[in-house]
PDB file of N, CA and C in Angstrom:
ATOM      1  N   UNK A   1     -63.857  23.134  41.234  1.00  0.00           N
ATOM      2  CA  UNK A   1     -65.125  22.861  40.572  1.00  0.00           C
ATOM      3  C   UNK A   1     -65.143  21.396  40.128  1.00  0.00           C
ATOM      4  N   UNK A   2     -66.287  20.660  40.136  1.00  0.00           N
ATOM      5  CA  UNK A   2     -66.447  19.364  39.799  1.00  0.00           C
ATOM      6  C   UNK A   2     -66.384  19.118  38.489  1.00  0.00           C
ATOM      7  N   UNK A   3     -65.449  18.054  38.215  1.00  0.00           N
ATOM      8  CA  UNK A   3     -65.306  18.262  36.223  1.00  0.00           C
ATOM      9  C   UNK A   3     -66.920  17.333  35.644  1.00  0.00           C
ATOM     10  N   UNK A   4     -66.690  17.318  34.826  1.00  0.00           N
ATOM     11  CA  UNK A   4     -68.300  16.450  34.059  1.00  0.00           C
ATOM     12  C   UNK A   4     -68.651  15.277  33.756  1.00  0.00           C
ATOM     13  N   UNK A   5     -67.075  14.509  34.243  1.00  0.00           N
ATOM     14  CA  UNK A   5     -67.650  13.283  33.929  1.00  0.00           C
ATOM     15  C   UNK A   5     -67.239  13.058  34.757  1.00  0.00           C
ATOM     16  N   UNK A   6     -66.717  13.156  36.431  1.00  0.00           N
ATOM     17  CA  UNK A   6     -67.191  12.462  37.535  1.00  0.00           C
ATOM     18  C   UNK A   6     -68.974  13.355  38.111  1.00  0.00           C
ATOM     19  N   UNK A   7     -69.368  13.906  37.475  1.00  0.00           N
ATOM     20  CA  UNK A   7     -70.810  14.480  37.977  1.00  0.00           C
ATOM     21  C   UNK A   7     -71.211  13.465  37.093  1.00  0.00           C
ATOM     22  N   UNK A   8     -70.969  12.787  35.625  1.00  0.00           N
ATOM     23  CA  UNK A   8     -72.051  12.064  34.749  1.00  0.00           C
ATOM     24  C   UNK A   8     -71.900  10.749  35.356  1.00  0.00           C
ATOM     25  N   UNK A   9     -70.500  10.250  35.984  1.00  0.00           N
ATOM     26  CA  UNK A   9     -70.328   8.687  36.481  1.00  0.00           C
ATOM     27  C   UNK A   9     -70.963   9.327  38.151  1.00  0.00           C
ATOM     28  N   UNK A  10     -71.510   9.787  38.707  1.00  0.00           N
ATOM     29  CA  UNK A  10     -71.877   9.732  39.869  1.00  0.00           C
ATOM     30  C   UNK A  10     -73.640   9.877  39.945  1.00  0.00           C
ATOM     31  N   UNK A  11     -73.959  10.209  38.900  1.00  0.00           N
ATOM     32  CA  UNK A  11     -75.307   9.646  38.012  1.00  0.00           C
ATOM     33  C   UNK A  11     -75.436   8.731  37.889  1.00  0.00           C
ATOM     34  N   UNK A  12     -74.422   8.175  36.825  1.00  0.00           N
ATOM     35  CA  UNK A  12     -74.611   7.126  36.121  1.00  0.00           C
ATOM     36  C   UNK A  12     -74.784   5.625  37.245  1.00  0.00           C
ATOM     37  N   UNK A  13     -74.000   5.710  38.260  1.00  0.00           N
ATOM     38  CA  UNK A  13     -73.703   4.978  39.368  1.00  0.00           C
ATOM     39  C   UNK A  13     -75.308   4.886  40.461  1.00  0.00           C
ATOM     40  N   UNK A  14     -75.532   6.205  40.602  1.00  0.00           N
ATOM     41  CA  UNK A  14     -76.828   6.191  41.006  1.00  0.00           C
ATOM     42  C   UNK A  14     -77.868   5.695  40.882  1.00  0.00           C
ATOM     43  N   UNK A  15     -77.962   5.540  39.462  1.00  0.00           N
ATOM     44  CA  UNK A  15     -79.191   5.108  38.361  1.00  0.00           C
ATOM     45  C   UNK A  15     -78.668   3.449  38.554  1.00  0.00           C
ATOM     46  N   UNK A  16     -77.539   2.799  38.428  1.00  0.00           N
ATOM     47  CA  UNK A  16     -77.503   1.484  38.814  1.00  0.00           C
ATOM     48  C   UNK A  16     -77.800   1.435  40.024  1.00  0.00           C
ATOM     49  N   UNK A  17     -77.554   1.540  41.057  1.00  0.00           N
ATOM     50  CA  UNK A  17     -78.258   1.859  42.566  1.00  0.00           C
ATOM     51  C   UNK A  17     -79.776   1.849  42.349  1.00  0.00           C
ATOM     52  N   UNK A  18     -80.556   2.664  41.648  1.00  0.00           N
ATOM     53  CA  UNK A  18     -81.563   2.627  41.905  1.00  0.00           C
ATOM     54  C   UNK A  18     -82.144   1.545  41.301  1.00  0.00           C
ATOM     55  N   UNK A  19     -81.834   0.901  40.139  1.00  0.00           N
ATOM     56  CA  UNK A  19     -82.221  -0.383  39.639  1.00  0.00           C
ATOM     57  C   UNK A  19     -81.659  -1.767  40.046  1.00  0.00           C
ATOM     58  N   UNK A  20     -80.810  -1.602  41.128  1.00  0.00           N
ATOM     59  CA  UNK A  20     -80.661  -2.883  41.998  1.00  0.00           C
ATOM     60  C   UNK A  20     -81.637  -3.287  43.119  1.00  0.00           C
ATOM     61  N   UNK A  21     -82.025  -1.092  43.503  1.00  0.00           N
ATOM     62  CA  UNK A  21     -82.816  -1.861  44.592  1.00  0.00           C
ATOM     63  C   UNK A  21     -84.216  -2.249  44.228  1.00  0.00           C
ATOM     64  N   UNK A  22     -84.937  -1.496  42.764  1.00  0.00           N
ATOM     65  CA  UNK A  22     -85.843  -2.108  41.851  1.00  0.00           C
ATOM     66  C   UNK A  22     -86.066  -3.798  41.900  1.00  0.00           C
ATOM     67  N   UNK A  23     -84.606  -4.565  41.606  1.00  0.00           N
ATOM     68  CA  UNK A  23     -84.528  -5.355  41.258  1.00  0.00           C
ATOM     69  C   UNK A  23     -84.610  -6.197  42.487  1.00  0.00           C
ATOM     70  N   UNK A  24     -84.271  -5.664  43.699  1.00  0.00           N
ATOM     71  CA  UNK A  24     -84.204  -6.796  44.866  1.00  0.00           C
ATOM     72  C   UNK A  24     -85.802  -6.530  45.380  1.00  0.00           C
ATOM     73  N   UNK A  25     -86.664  -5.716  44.813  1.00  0.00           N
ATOM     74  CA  UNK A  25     -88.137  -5.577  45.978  1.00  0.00           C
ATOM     75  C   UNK A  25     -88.698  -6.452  44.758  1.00  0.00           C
ATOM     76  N   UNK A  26     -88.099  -6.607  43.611  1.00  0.00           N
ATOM     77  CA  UNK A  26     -89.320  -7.128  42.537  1.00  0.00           C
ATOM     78  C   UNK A  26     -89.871  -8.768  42.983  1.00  0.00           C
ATOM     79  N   UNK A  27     -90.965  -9.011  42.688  1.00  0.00           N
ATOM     80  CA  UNK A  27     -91.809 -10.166  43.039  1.00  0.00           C
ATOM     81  C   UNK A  27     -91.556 -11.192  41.856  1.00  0.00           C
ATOM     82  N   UNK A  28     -91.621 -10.899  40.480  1.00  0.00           N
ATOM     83  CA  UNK A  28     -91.222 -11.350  39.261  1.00  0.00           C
ATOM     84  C   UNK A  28     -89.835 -11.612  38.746  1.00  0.00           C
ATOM     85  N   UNK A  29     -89.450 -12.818  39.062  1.00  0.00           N
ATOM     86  CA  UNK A  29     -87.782 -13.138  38.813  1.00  0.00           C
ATOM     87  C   UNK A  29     -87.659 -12.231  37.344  1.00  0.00           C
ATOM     88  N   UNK A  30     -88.620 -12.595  36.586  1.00  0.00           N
ATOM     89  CA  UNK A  30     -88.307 -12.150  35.093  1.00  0.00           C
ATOM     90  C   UNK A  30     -87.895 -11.328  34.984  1.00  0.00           C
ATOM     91  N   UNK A  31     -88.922  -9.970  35.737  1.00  0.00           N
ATOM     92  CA  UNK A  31     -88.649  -8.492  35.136  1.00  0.00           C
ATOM     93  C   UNK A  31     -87.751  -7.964  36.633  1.00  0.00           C
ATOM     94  N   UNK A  32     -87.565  -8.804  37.783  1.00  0.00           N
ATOM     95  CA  UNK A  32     -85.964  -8.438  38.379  1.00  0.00           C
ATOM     96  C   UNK A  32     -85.007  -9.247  37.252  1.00  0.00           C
ATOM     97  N   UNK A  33     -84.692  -9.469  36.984  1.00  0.00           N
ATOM     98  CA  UNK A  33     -83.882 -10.182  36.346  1.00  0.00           C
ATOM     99  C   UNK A  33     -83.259  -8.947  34.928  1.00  0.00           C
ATOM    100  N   UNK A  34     -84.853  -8.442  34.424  1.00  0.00           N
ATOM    101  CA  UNK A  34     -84.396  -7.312  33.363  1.00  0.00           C
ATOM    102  C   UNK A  34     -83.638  -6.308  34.524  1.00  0.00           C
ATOM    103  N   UNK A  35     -84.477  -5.864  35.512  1.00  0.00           N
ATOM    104  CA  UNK A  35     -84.091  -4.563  36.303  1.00  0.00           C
ATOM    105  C   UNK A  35     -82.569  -4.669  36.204  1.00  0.00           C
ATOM    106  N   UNK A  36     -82.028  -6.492  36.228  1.00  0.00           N
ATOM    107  CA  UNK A  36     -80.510  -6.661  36.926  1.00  0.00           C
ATOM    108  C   UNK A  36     -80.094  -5.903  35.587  1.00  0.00           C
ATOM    109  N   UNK A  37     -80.428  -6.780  34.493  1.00  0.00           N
ATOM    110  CA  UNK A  37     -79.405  -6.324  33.336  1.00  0.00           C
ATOM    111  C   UNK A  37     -79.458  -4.641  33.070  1.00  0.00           C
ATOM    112  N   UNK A  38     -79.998  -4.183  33.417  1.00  0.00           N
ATOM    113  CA  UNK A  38     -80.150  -2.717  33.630  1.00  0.00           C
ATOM    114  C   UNK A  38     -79.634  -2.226  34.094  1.00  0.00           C
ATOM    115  N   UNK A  39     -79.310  -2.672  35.387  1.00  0.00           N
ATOM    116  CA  UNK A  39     -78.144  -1.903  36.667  1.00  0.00           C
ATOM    117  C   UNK A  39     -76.788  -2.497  36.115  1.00  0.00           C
ATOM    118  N   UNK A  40     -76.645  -3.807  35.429  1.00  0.00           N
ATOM    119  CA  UNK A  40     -75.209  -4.189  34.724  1.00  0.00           C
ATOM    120  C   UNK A  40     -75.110  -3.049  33.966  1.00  0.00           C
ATOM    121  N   UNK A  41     -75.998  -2.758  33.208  1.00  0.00           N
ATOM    122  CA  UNK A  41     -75.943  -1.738  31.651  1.00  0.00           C
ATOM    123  C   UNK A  41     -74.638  -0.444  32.459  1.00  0.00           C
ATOM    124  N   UNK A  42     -76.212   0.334  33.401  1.00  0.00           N
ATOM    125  CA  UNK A  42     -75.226   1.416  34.252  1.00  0.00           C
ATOM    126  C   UNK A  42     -74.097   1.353  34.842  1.00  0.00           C
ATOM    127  N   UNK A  43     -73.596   0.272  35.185  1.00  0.00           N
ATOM    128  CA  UNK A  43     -72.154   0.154  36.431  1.00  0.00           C
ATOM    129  C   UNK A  43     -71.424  -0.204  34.867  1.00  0.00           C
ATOM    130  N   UNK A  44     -71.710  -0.697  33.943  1.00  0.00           N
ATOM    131  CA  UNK A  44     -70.861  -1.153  32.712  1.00  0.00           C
ATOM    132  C   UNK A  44     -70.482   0.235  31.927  1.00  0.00           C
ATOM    133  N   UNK A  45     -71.239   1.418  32.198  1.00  0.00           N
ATOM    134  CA  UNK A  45     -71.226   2.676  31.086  1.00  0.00           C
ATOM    135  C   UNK A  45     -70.197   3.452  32.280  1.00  0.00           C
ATOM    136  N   UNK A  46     -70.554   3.264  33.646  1.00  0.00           N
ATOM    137  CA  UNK A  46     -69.790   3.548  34.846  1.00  0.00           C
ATOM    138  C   UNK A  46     -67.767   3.252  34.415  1.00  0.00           C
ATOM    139  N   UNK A  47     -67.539   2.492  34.743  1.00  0.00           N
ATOM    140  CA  UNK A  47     -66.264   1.610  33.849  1.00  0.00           C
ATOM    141  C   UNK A  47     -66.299   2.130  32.402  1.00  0.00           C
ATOM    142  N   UNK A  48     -66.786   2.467  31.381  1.00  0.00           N
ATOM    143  CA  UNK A  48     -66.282   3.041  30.174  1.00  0.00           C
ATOM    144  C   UNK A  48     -66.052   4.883  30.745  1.00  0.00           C
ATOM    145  N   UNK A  49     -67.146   5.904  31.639  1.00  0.00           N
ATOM    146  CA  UNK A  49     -66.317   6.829  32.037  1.00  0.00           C
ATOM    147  C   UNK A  49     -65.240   6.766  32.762  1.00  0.00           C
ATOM    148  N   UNK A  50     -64.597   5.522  33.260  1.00  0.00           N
ATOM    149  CA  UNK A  50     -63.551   5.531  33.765  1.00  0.00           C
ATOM    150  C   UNK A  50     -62.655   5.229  32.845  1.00  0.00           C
ATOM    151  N   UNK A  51     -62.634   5.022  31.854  1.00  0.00           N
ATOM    152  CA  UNK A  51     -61.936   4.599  30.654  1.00  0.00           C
ATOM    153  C   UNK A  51     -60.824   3.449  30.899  1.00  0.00           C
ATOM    154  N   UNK A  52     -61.944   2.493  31.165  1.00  0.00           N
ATOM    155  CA  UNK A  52     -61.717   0.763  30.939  1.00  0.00           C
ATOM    156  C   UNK A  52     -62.582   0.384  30.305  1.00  0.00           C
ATOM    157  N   UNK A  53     -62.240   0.531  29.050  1.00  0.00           N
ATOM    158  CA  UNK A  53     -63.109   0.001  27.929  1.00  0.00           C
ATOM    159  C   UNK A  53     -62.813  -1.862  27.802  1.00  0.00           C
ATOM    160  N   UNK A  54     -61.346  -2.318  28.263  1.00  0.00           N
ATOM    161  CA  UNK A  54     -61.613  -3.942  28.436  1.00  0.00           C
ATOM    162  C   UNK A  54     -62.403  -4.348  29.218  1.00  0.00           C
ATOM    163  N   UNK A  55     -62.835  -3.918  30.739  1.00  0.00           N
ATOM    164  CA  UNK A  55     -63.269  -4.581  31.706  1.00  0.00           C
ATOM    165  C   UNK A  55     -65.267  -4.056  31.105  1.00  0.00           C
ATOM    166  N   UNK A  56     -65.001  -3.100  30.404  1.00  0.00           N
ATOM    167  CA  UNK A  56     -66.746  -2.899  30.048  1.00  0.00           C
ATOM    168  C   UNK A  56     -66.886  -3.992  29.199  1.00  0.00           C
ATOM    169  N   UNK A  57     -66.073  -4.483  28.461  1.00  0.00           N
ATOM    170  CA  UNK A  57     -66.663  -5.554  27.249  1.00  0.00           C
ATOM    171  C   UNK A  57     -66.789  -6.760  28.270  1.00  0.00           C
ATOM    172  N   UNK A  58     -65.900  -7.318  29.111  1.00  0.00           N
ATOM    173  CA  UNK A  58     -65.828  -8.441  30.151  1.00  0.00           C
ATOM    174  C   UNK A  58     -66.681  -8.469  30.945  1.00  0.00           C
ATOM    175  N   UNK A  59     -67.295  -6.968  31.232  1.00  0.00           N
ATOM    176  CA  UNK A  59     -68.827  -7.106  32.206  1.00  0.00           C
ATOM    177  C   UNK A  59     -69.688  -7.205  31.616  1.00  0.00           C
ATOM    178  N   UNK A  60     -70.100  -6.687  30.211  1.00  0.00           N
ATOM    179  CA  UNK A  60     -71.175  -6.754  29.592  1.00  0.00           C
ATOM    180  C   UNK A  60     -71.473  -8.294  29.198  1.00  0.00           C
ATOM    181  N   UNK A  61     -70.358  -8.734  28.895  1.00  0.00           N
ATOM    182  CA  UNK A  61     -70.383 -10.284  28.029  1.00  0.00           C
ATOM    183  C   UNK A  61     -70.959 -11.055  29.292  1.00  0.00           C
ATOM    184  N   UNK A  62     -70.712 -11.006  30.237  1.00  0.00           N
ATOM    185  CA  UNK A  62     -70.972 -11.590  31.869  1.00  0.00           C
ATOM    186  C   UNK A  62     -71.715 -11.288  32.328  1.00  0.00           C
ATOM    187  N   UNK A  63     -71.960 -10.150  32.662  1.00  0.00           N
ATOM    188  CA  UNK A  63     -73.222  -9.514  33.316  1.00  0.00           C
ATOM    189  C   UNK A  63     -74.137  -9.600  32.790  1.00  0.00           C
ATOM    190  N   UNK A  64     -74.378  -9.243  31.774  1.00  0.00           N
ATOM    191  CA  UNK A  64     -75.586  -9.048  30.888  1.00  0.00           C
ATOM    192  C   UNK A  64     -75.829 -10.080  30.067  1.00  0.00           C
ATOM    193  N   UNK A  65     -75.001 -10.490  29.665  1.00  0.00           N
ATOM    194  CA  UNK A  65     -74.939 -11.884  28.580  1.00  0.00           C
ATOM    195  C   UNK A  65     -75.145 -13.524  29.365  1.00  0.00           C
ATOM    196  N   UNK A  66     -74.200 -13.982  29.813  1.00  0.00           N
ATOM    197  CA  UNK A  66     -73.705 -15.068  30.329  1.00  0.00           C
ATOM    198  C   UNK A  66     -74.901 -15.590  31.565  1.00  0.00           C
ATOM    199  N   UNK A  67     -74.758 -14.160  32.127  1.00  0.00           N
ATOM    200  CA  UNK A  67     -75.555 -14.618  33.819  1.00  0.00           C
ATOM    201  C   UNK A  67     -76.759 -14.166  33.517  1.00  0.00           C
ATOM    202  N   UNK A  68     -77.532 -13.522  32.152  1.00  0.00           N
ATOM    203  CA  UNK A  68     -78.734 -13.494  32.317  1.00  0.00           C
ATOM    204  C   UNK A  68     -79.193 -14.939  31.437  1.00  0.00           C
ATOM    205  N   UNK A  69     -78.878 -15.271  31.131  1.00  0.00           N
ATOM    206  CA  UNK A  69     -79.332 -16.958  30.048  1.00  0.00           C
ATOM    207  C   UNK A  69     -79.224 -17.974  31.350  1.00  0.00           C
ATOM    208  N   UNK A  70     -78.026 -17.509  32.142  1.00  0.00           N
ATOM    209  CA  UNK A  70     -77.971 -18.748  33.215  1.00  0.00           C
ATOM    210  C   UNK A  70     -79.065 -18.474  33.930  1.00  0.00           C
ATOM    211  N   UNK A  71     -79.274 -17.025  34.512  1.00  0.00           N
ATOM    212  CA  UNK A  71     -80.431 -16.855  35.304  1.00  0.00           C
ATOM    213  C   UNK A  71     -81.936 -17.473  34.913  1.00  0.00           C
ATOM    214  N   UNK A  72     -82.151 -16.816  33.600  1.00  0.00           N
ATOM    215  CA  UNK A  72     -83.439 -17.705  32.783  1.00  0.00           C
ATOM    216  C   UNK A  72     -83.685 -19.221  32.770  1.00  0.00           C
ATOM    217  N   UNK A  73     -82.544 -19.988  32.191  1.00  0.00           N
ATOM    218  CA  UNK A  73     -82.303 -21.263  32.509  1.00  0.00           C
ATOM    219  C   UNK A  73     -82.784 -22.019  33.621  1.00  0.00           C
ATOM    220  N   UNK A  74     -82.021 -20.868  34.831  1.00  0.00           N
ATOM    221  CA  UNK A  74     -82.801 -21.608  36.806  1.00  0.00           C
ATOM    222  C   UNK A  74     -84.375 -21.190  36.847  1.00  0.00           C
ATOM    223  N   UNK A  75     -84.847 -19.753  36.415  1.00  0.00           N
ATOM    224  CA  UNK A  75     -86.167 -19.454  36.281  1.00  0.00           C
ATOM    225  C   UNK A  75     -87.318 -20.460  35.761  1.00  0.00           C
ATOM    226  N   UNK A  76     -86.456 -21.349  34.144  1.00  0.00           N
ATOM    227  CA  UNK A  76     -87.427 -21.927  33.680  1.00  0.00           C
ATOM    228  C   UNK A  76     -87.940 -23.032  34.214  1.00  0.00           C
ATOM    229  N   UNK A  77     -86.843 -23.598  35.447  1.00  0.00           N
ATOM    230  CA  UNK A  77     -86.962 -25.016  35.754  1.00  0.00           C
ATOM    231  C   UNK A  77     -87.993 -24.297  37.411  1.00  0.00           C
ATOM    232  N   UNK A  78     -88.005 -23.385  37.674  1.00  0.00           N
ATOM    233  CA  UNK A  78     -88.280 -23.276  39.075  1.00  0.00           C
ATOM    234  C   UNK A  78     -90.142 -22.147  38.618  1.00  0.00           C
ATOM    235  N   UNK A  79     -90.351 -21.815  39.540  1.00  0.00           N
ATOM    236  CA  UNK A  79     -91.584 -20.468  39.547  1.00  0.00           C
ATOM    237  C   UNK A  79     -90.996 -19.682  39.267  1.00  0.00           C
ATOM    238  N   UNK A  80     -92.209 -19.009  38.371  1.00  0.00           N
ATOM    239  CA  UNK A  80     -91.305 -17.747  37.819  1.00  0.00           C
ATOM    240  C   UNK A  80     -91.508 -16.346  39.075  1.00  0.00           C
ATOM    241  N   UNK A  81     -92.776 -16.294  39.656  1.00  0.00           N
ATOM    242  CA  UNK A  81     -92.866 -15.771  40.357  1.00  0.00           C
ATOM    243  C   UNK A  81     -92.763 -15.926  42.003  1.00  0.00           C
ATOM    244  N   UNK A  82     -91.824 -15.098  43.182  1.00  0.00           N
ATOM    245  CA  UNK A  82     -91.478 -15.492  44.251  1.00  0.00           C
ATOM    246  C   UNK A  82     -92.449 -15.611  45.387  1.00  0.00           C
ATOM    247  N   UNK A  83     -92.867 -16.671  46.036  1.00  0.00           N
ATOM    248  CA  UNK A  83     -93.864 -15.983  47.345  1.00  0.00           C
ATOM    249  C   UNK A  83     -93.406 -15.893  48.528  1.00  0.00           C
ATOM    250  N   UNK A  84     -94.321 -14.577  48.622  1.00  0.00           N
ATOM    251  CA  UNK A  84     -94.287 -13.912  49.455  1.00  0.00           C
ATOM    252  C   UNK A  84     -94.444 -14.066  50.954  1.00  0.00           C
ATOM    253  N   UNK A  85     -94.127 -13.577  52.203  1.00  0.00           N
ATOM    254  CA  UNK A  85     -93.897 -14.317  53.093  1.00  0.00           C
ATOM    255  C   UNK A  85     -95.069 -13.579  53.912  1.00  0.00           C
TER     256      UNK A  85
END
Protein backbone atom coordinates (compact mmCIF):
# COMPACT_ATOMS: atom_id res chain seq x y z
CA UNK A 1 0.00 0.00 0.00
CA UNK A 2 1.23 3.53 -0.77
CA UNK A 3 2.29 5.33 2.54
CA UNK A 4 0.97 9.22 2.76
CA UNK A 5 3.52 11.16 2.31
CA UNK A 6 4.92 9.83 -0.88
CA UNK A 7 0.98 10.17 -2.20
CA UNK A 8 1.20 14.03 -0.50
CA UNK A 9 4.95 14.68 -2.20
CA UNK A 10 3.60 13.23 -5.53
CA UNK A 11 0.86 16.00 -5.30
CA UNK A 12 2.77 18.26 -4.02
CA UNK A 13 5.32 17.79 -7.06
CA UNK A 14 2.45 17.89 -9.44
CA UNK A 15 1.05 21.14 -8.35
CA UNK A 16 4.75 22.57 -9.02
CA UNK A 17 4.48 21.00 -12.51
CA UNK A 18 1.44 22.55 -13.06
CA UNK A 19 2.62 26.07 -12.13
CA UNK A 20 5.76 25.90 -14.22
CA UNK A 21 3.86 25.16 -17.10
CA UNK A 22 1.41 28.23 -15.98
CA UNK A 23 4.44 30.08 -15.77
CA UNK A 24 6.14 29.26 -19.18
CA UNK A 25 2.59 30.03 -21.42
CA UNK A 26 2.26 33.34 -19.29
CA UNK A 27 2.50 36.60 -21.52
CA UNK A 28 3.18 38.85 -18.28
CA UNK A 29 6.83 38.44 -16.97
CA UNK A 30 5.27 39.74 -13.66
CA UNK A 31 2.60 37.33 -12.88
CA UNK A 32 5.01 34.35 -14.63
CA UNK A 33 7.41 35.38 -12.46
CA UNK A 34 4.71 35.00 -9.30
CA UNK A 35 3.53 31.55 -11.04
CA UNK A 36 7.65 30.80 -10.69
CA UNK A 37 7.73 31.61 -7.01
CA UNK A 38 4.84 29.34 -6.63
CA UNK A 39 6.21 26.29 -8.27
CA UNK A 40 9.61 27.19 -5.98
CA UNK A 41 7.01 27.27 -2.94
CA UNK A 42 5.83 23.47 -4.11
CA UNK A 43 9.23 21.70 -5.12
CA UNK A 44 10.52 23.62 -1.68
CA UNK A 45 7.49 21.87 0.60
CA UNK A 46 8.51 18.75 -1.89
CA UNK A 47 12.25 18.66 -0.10
CA UNK A 48 10.77 19.34 3.49
CA UNK A 49 8.50 15.84 2.83
CA UNK A 50 11.64 14.46 2.09
CA UNK A 51 13.01 15.67 5.22
CA UNK A 52 15.75 18.12 4.06
CA UNK A 53 14.80 20.79 5.94
CA UNK A 54 18.58 22.52 5.07
CA UNK A 55 18.24 22.37 1.37
CA UNK A 56 14.33 23.83 1.86
CA UNK A 57 15.75 26.94 3.66
CA UNK A 58 18.68 27.19 0.70
CA UNK A 59 15.88 26.94 -1.96
CA UNK A 60 13.55 29.16 -0.52
CA UNK A 61 16.24 31.93 0.24
CA UNK A 62 17.22 31.41 -3.70
CA UNK A 63 14.39 30.51 -5.34
CA UNK A 64 12.00 32.58 -4.04
CA UNK A 65 14.02 35.28 -2.49
CA UNK A 66 17.28 36.05 -4.36
CA UNK A 67 16.12 35.14 -8.05
CA UNK A 68 12.82 36.76 -7.72
CA UNK A 69 14.34 40.56 -6.87
CA UNK A 70 16.98 39.63 -9.57
CA UNK A 71 14.21 38.68 -11.90
CA UNK A 72 12.20 42.06 -11.12
CA UNK A 73 15.35 44.08 -11.35
CA UNK A 74 15.82 42.62 -15.41
CA UNK A 75 11.84 43.17 -15.74
CA UNK A 76 12.17 46.79 -14.61
CA UNK A 77 14.85 47.76 -17.05
CA UNK A 78 13.20 45.73 -20.04
CA UNK A 79 8.98 45.33 -21.05
CA UNK A 80 7.14 44.05 -18.72
CA UNK A 81 5.04 42.35 -21.06
CA UNK A 82 6.44 39.61 -23.84
CA UNK A 83 5.44 39.84 -27.64
CA UNK A 84 4.06 37.64 -29.12
CA UNK A 85 5.13 36.05 -32.27
Amino acid sequence: MIELHLLILAMVVSFGFVFSYLAMKEHDLLKALALSSVQSTFFALGFYILAAPDIVLAYLAIAVGAYTALVILAISKTERFEVGE
